[in-house]
Every structure is written in structure tokens, then in C-alpha cells.
Protein backbone atom coordinates (compact mmCIF):
# COMPACT_ATOMS: atom_id res chain seq x y z
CA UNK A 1 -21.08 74.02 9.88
CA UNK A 2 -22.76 70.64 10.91
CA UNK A 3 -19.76 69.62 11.68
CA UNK A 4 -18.31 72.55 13.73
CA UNK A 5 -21.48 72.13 15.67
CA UNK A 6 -21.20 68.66 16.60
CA UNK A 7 -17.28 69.20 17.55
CA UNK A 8 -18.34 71.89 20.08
CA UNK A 9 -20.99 69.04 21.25
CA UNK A 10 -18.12 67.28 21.78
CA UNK A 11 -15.85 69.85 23.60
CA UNK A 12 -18.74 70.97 25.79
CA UNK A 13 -18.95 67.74 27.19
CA UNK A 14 -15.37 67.29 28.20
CA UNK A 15 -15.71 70.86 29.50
CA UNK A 16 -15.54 71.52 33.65
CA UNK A 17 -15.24 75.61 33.15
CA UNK A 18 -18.00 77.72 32.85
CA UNK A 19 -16.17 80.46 31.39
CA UNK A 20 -15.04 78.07 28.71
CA UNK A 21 -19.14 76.51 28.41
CA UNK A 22 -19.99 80.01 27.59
CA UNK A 23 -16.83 80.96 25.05
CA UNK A 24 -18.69 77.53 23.49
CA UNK A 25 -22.08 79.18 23.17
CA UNK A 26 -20.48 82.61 21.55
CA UNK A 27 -18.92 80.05 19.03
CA UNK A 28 -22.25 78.55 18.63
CA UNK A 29 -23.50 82.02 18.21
CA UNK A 30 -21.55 82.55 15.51
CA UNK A 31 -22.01 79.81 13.31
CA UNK A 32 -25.76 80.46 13.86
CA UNK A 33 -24.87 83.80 12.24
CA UNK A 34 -23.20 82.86 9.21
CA UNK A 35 -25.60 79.88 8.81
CA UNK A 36 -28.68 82.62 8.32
CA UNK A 37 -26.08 84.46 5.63
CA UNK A 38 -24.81 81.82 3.89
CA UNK A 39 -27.32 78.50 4.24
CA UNK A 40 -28.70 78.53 0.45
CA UNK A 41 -30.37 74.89 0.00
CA UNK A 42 -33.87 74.70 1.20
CA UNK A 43 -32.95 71.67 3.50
CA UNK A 44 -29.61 72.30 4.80
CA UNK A 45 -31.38 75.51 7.04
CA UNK A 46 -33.54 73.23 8.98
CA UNK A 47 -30.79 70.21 9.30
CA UNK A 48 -28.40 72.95 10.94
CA UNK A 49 -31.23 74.57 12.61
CA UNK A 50 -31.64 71.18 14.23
CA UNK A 51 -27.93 70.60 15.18
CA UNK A 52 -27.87 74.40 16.75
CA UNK A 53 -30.69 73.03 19.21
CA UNK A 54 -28.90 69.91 20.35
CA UNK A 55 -25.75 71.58 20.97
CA UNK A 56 -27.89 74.74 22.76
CA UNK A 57 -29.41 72.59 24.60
CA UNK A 58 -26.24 70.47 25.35
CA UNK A 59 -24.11 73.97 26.43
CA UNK A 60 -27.50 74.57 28.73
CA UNK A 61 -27.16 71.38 30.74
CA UNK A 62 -23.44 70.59 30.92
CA UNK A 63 -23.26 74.46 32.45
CA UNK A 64 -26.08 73.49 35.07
CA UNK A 65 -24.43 70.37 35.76
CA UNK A 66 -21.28 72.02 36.40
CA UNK A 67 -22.80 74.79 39.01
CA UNK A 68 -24.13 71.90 41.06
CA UNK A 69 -20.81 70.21 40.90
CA UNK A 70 -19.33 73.71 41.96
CA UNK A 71 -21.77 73.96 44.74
CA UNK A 72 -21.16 70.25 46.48
């Protein structure tokens, strides 16, 4: 899942569409999901917990930075 996460990192910064930004954060979505079903070490929830964040987070400025592109 870590890994998932940190591909769609990747894709969301290579990403100019909005439409395709937020297709990223229903993927993210998702994995969140199945991490809260299937996580069952006592560390691994927090470590992907983490990752979810920076790739949030990520998805939440690369789709700002793209409406200001659009705009100018």
C-alpha cells in the first residue's frame, strides 16, 4: 500500500488535469479503505497513516497550483 501511495505521489506531480488530480484522491481514498480493513501490525497503521498525509496533502497543492496556472 506504501508503495501504491508513493506512486500516486509520483503521478500527481506529473499531473496538469484536475479531473485526473481528483480520480488520484478517489484512488487514495481507497487504499485508505482497505488499509483500516486489512492493516494488522501495530506499526504498519501509523507508517501508512503517515504516507496517506503526504500524498493528501501533495493531491491538495498540485490541484491549487494547477487552478492558478488555469487562471493566468
Amino acid at each position: 500500500m506504501a508503495r501504491m501511495l508513493g506512486a500516486i505521489d509520483t503521478i500527481a506531480s506529473l499531473t496538469v488535469s484536475p479531473s485526473h488530480l481528483r480520480a488520484l484522491d478517489e484512488q487514495v481514498q481507497w487504499i485508505a479503505e482497505l488499509a483500516d480493513r486489512s492493516i494488522e501490525s501495530t506499526h504498519d497503521p501509523a507508517r501508512i497513516e503517515r504516507r496517506l498525509m503526504q500524498v493528501r496533502e501533495a493531491l491538495v497543492s498540485e490541484t491549487a497550483l494547477r487552478a492558478v496556472e488555469e487562471k493566468a
